[in-house]
PDB file of N, CA and C in Angstrom:
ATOM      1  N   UNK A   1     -88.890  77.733  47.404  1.00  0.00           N
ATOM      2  CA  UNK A   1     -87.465  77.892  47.586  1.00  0.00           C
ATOM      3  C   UNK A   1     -86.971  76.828  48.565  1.00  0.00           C
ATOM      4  N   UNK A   2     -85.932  76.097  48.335  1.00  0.00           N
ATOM      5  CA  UNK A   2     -85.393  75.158  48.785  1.00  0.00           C
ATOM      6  C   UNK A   2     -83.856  75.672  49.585  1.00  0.00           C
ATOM      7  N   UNK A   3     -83.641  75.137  50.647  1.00  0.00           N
ATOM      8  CA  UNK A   3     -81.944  75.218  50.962  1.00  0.00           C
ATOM      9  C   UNK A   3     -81.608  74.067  51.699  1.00  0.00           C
ATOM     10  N   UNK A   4     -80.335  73.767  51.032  1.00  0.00           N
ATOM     11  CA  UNK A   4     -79.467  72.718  50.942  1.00  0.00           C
ATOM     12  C   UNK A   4     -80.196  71.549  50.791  1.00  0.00           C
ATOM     13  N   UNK A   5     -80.426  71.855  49.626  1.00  0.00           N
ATOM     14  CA  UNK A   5     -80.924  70.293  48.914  1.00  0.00           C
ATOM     15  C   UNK A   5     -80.063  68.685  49.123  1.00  0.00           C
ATOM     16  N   UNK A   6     -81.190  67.777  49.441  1.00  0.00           N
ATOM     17  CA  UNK A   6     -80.730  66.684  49.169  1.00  0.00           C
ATOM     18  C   UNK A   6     -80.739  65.826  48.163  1.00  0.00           C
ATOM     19  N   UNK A   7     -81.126  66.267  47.316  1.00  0.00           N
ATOM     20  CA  UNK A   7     -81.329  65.500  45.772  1.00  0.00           C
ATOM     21  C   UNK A   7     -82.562  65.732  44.930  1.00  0.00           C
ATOM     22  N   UNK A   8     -82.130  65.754  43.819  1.00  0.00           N
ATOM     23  CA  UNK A   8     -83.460  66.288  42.614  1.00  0.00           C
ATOM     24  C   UNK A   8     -83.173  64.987  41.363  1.00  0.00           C
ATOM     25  N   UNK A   9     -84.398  65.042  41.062  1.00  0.00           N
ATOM     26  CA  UNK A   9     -83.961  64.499  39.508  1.00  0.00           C
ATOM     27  C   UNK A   9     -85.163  63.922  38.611  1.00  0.00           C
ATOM     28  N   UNK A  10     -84.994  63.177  37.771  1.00  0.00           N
ATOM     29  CA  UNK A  10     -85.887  62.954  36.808  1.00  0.00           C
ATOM     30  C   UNK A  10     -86.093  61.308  37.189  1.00  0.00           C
ATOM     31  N   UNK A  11     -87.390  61.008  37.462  1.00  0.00           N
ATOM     32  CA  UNK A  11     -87.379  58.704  37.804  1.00  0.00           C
ATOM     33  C   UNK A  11     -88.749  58.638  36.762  1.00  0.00           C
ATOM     34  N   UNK A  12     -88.098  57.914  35.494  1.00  0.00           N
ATOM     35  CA  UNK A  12     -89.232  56.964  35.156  1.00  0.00           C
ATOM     36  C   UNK A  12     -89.758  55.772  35.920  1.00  0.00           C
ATOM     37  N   UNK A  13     -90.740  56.184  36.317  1.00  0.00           N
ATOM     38  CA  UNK A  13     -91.670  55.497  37.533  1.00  0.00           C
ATOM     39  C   UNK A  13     -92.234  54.301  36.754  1.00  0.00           C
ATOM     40  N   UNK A  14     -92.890  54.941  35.317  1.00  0.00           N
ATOM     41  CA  UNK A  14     -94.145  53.977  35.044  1.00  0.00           C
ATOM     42  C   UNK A  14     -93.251  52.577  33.930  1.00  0.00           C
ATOM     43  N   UNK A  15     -93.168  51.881  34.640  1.00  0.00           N
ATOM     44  CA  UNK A  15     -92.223  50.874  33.601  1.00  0.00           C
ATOM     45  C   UNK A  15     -93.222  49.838  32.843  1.00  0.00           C
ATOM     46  N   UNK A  16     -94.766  49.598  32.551  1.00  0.00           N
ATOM     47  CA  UNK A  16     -95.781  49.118  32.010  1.00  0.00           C
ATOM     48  C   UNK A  16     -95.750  49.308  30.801  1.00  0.00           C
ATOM     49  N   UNK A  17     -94.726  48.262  29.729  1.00  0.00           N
ATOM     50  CA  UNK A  17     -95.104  48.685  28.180  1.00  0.00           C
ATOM     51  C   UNK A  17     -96.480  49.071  27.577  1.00  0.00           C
ATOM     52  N   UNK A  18     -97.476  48.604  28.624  1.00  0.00           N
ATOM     53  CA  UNK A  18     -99.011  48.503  27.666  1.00  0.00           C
ATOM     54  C   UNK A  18     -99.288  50.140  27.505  1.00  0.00           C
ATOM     55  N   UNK A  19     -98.653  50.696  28.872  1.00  0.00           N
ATOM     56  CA  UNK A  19     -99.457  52.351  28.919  1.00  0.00           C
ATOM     57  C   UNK A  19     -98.706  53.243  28.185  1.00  0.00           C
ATOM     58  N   UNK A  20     -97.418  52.501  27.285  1.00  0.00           N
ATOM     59  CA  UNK A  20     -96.460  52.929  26.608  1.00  0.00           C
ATOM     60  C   UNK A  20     -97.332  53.064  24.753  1.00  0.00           C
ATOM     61  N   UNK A  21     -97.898  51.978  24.314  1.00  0.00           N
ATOM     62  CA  UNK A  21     -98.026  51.547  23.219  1.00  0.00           C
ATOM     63  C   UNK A  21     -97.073  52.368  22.217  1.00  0.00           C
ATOM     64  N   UNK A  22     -96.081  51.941  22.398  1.00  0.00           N
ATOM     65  CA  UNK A  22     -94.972  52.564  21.173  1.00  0.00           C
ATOM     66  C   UNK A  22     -93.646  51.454  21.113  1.00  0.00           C
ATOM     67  N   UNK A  23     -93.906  50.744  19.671  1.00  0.00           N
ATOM     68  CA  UNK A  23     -93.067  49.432  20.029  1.00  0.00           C
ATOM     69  C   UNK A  23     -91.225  49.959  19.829  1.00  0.00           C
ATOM     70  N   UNK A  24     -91.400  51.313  19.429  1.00  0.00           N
ATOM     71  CA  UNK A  24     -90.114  51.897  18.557  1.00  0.00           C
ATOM     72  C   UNK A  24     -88.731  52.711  20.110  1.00  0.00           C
ATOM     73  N   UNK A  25     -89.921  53.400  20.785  1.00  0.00           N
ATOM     74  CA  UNK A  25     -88.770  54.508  21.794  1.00  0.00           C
ATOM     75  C   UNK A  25     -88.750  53.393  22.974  1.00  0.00           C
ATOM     76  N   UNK A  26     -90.032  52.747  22.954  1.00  0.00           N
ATOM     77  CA  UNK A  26     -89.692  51.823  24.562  1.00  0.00           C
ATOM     78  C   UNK A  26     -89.587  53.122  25.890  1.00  0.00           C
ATOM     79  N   UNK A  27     -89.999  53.618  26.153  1.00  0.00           N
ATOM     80  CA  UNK A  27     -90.100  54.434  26.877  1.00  0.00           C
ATOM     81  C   UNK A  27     -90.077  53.969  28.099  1.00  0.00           C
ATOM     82  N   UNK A  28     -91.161  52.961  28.369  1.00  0.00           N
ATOM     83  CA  UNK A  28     -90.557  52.413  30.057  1.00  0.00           C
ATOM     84  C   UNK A  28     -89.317  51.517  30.372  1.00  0.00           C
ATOM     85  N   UNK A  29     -88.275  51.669  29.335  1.00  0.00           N
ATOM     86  CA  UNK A  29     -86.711  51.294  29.586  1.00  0.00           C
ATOM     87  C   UNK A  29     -86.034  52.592  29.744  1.00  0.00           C
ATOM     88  N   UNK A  30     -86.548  53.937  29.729  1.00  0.00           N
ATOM     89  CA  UNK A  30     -85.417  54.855  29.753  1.00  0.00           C
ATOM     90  C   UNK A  30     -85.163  54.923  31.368  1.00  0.00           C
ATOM     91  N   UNK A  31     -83.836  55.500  31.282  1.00  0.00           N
ATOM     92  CA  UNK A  31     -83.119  55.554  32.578  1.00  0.00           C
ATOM     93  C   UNK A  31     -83.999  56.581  33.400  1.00  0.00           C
ATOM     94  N   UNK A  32     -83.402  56.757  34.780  1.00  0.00           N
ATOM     95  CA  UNK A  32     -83.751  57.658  35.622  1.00  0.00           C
ATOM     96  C   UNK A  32     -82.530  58.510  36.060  1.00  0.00           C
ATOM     97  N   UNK A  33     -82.395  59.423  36.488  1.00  0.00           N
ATOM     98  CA  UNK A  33     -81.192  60.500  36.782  1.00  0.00           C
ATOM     99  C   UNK A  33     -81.242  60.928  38.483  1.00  0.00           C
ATOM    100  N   UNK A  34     -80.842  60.790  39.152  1.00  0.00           N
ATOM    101  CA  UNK A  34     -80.611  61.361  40.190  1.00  0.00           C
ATOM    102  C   UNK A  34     -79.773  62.204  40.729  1.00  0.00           C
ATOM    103  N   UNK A  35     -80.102  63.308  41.183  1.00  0.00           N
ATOM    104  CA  UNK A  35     -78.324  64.553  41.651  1.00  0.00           C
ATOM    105  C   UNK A  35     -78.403  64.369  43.163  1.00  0.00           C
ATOM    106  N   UNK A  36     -77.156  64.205  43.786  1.00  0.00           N
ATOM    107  CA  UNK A  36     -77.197  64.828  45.151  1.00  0.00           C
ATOM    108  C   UNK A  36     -76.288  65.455  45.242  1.00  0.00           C
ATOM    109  N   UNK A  37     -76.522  67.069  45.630  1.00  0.00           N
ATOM    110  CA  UNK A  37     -75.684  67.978  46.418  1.00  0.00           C
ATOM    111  C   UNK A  37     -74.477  67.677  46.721  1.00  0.00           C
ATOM    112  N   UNK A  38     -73.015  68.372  46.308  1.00  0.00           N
ATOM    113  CA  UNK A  38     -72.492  67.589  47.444  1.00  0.00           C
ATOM    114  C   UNK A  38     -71.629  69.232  48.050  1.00  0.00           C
ATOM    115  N   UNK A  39     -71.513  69.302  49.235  1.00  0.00           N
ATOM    116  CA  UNK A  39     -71.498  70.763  49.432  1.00  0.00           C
ATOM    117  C   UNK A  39     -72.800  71.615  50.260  1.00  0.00           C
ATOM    118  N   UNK A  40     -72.385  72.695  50.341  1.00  0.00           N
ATOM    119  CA  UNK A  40     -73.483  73.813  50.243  1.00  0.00           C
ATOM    120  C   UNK A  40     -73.997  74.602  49.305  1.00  0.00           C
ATOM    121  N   UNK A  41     -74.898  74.185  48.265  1.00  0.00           N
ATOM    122  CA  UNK A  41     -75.724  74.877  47.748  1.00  0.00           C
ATOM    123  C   UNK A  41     -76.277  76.226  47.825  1.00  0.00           C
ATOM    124  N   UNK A  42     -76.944  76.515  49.092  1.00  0.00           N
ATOM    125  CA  UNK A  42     -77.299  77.674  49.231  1.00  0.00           C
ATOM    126  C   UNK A  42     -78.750  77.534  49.032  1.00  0.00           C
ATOM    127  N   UNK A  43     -79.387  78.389  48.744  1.00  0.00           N
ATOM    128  CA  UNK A  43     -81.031  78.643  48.592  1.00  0.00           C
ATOM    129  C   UNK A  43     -81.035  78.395  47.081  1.00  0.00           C
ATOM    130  N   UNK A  44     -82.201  78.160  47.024  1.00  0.00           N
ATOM    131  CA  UNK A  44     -82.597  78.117  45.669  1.00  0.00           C
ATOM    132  C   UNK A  44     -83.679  76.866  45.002  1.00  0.00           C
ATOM    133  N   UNK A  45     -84.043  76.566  43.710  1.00  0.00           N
ATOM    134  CA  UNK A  45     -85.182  75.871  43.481  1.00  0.00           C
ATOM    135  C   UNK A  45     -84.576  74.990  42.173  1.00  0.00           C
ATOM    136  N   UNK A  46     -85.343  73.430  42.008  1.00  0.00           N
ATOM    137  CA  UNK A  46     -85.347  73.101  40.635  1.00  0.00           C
ATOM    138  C   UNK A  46     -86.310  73.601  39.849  1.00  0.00           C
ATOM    139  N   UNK A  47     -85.852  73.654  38.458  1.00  0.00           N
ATOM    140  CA  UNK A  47     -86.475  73.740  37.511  1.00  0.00           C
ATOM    141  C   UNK A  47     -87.042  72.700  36.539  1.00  0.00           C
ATOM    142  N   UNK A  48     -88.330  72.316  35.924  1.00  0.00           N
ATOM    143  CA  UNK A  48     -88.127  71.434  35.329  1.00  0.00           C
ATOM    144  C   UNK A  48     -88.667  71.773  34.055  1.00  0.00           C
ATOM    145  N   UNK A  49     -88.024  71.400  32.846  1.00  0.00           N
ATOM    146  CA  UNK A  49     -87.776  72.188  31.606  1.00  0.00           C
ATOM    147  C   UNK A  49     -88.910  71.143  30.338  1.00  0.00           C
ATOM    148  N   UNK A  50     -89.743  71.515  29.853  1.00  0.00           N
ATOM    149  CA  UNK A  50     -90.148  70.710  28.721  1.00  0.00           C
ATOM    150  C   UNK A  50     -89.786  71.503  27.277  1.00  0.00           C
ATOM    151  N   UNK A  51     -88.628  71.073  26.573  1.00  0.00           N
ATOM    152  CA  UNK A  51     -88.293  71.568  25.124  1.00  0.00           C
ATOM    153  C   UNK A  51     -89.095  71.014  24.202  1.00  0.00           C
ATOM    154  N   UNK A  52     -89.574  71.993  23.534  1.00  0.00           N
ATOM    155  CA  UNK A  52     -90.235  71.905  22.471  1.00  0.00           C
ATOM    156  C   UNK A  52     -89.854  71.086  21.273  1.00  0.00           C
ATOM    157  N   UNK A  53     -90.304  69.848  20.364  1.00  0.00           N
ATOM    158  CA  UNK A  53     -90.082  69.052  19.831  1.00  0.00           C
ATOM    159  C   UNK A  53     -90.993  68.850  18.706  1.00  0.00           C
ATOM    160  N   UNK A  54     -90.547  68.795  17.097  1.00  0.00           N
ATOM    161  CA  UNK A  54     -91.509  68.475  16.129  1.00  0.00           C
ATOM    162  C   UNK A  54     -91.720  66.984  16.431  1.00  0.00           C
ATOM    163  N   UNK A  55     -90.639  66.189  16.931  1.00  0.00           N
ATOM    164  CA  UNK A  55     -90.526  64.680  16.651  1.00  0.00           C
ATOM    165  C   UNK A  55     -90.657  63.654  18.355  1.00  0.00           C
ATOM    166  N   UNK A  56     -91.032  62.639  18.202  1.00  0.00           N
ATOM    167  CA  UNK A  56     -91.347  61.817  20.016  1.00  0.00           C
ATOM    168  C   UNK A  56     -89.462  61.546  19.805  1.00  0.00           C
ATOM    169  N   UNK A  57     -88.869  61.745  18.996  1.00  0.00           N
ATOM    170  CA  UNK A  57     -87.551  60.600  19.223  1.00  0.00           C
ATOM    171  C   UNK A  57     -86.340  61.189  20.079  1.00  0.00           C
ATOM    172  N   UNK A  58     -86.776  62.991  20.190  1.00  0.00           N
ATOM    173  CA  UNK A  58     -85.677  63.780  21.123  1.00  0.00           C
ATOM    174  C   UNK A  58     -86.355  63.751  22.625  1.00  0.00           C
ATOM    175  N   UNK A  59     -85.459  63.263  23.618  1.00  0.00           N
ATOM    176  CA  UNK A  59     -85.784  63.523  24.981  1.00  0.00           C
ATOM    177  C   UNK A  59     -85.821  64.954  25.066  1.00  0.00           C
ATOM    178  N   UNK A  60     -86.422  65.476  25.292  1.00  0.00           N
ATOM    179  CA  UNK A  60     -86.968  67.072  25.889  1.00  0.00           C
ATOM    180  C   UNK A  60     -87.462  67.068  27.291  1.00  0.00           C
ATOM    181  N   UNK A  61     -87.035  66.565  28.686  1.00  0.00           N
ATOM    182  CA  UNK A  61     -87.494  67.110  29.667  1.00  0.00           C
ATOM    183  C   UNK A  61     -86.077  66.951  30.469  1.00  0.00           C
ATOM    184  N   UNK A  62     -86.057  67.905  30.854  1.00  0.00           N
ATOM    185  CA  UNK A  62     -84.533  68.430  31.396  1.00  0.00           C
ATOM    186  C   UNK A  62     -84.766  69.174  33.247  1.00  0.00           C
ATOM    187  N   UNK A  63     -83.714  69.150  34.106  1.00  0.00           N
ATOM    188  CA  UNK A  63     -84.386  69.272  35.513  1.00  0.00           C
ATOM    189  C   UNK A  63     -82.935  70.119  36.057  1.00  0.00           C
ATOM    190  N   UNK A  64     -83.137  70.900  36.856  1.00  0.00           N
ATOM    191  CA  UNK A  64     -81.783  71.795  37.078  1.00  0.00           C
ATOM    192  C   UNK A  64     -81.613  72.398  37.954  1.00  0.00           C
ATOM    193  N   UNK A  65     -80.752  72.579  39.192  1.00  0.00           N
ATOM    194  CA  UNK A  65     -81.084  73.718  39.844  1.00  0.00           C
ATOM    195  C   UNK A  65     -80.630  75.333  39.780  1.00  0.00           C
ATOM    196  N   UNK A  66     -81.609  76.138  40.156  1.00  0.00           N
ATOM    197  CA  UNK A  66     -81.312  77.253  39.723  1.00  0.00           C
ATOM    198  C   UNK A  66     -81.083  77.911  41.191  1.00  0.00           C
ATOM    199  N   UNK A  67     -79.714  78.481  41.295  1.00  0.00           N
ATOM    200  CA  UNK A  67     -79.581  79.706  42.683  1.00  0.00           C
ATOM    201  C   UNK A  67     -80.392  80.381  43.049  1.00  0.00           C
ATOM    202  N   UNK A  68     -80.421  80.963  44.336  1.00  0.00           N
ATOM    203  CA  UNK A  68     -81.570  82.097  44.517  1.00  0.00           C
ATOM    204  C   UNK A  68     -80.493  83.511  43.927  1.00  0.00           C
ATOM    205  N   UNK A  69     -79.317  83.584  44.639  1.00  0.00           N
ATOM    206  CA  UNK A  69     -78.320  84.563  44.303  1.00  0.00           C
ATOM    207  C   UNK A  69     -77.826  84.516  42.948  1.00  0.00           C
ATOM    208  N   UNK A  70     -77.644  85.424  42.008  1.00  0.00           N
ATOM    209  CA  UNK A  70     -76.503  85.292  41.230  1.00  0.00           C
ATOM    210  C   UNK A  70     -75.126  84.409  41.523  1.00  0.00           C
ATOM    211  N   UNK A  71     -75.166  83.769  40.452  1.00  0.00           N
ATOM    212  CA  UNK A  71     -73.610  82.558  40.431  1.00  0.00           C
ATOM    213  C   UNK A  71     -72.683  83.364  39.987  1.00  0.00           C
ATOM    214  N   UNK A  72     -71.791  83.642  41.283  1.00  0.00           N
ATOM    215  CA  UNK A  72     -70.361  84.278  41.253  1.00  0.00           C
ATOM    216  C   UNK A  72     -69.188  83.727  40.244  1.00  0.00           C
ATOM    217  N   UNK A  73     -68.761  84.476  39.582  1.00  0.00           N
ATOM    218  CA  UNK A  73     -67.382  83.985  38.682  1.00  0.00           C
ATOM    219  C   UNK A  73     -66.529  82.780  39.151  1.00  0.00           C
ATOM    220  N   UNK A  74     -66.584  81.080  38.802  1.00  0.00           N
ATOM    221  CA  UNK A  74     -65.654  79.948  38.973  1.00  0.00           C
ATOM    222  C   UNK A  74     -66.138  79.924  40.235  1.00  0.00           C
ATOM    223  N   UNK A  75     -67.586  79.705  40.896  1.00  0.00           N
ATOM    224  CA  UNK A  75     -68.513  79.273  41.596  1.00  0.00           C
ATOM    225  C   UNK A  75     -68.573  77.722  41.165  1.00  0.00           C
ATOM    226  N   UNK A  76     -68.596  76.457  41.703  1.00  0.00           N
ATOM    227  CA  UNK A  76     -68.376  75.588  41.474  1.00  0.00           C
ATOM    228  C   UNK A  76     -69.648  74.531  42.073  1.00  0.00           C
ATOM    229  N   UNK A  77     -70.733  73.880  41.930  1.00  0.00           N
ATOM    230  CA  UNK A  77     -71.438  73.157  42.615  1.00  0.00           C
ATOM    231  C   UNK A  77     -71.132  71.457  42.220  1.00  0.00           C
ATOM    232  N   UNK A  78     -70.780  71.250  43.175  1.00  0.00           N
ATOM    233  CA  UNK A  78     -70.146  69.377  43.111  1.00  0.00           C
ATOM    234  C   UNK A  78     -71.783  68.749  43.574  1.00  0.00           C
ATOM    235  N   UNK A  79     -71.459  67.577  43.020  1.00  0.00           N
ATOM    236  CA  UNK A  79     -72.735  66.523  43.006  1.00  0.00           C
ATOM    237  C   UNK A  79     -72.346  65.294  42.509  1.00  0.00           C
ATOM    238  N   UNK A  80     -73.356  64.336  43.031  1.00  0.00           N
ATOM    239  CA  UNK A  80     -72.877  62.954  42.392  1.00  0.00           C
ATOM    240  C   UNK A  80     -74.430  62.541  41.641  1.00  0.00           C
ATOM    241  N   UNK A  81     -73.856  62.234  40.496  1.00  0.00           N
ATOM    242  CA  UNK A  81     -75.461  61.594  40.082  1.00  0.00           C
ATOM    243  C   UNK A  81     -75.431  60.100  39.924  1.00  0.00           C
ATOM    244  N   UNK A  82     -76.378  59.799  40.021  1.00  0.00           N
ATOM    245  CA  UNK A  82     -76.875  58.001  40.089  1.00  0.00           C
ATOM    246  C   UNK A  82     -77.480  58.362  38.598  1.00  0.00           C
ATOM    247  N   UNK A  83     -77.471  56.749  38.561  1.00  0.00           N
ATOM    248  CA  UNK A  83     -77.700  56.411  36.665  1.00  0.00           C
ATOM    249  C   UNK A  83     -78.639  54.905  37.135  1.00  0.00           C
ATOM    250  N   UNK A  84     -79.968  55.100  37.177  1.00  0.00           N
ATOM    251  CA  UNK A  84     -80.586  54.054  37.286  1.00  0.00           C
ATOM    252  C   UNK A  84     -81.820  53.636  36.042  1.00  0.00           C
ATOM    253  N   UNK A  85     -81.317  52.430  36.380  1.00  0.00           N
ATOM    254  CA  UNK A  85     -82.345  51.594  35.106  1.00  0.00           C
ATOM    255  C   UNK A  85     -82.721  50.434  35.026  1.00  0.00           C
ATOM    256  N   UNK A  86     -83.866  49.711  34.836  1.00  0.00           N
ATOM    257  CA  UNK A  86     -84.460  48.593  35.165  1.00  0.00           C
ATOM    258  C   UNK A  86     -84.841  48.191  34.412  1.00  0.00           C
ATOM    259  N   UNK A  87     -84.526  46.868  33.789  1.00  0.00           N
ATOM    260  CA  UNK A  87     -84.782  46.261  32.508  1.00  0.00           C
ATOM    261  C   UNK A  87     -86.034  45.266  32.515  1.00  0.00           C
ATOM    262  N   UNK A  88     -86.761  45.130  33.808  1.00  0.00           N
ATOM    263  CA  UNK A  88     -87.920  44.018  33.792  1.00  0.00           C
ATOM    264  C   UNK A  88     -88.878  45.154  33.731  1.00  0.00           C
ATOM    265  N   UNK A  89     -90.153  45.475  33.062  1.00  0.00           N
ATOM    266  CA  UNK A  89     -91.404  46.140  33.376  1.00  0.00           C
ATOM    267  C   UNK A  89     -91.887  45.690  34.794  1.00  0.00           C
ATOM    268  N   UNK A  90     -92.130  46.589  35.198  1.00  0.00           N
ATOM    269  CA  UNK A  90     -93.283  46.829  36.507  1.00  0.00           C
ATOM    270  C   UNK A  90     -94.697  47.221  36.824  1.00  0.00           C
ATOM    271  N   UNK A  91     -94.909  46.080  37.283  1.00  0.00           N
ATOM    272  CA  UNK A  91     -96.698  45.971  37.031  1.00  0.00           C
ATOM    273  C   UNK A  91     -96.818  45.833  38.999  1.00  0.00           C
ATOM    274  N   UNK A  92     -98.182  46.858  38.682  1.00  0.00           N
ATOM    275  CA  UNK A  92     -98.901  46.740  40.236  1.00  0.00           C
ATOM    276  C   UNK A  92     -98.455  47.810  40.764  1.00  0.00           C
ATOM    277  N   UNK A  93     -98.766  47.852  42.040  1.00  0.00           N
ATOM    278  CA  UNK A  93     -98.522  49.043  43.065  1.00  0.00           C
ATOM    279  C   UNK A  93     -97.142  48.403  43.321  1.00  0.00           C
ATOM    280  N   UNK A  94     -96.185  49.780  43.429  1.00  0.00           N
ATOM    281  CA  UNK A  94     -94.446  49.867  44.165  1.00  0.00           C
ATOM    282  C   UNK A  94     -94.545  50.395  45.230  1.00  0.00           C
ATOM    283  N   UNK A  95     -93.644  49.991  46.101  1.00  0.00           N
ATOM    284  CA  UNK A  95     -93.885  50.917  47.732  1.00  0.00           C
ATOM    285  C   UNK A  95     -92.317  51.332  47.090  1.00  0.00           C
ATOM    286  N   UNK A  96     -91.994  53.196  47.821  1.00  0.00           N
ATOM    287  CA  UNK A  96     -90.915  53.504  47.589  1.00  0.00           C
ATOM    288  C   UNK A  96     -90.165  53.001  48.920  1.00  0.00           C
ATOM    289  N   UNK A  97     -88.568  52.860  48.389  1.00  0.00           N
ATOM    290  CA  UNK A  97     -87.794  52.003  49.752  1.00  0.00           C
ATOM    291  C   UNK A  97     -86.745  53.610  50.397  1.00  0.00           C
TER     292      UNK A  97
END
């Protein structure tokens, strides 16, 4: 259980086409998602969701936060999300900044 989060989200880390071998989805070009809070949240945890898929071509992993309390009627949680994406592959060790 978490309170007052500072940010959750989904980062494609591994940007190495080789560990990809799929010349079609390109997978180490998909974006990354970031949320930050903006407000008080309250208690509570992310979730992170894998949907079930016959096919590789639907994104199925989804990330969310869930209250500890029941969400009161026109309860409102503000956030800003970042939209990041990096078009060169990345090879070697990354230090995070």
């Amino acid at each position: 259980m978490d309170e007052h989060p500072r940010g959750f989200g989904l980062v494609q880390r591994d940007r190495d086409p080789t560990h990809y071998q799929d010349p079609e989805s390109f997978f180490y070009l998909r974006p990354s998602y970031w949320i930050e809070p903006l407000g008080d949240w309250g208690k509570g945890g992310v979730e992170l969701v894998e949907i079930p898929t016959d096919e590789e071509i639907h994104d199925n992993i989804a990330a969310y936060w869930v209250p500890e309390a029941p969400v009161q009627p026109k309860r409102r949680f503000h956030s800003r999300t970042c939209y990041m994406r990096i078009r060169t592959p990345i090879t070697g060790h990354q230090a995070a900044g």
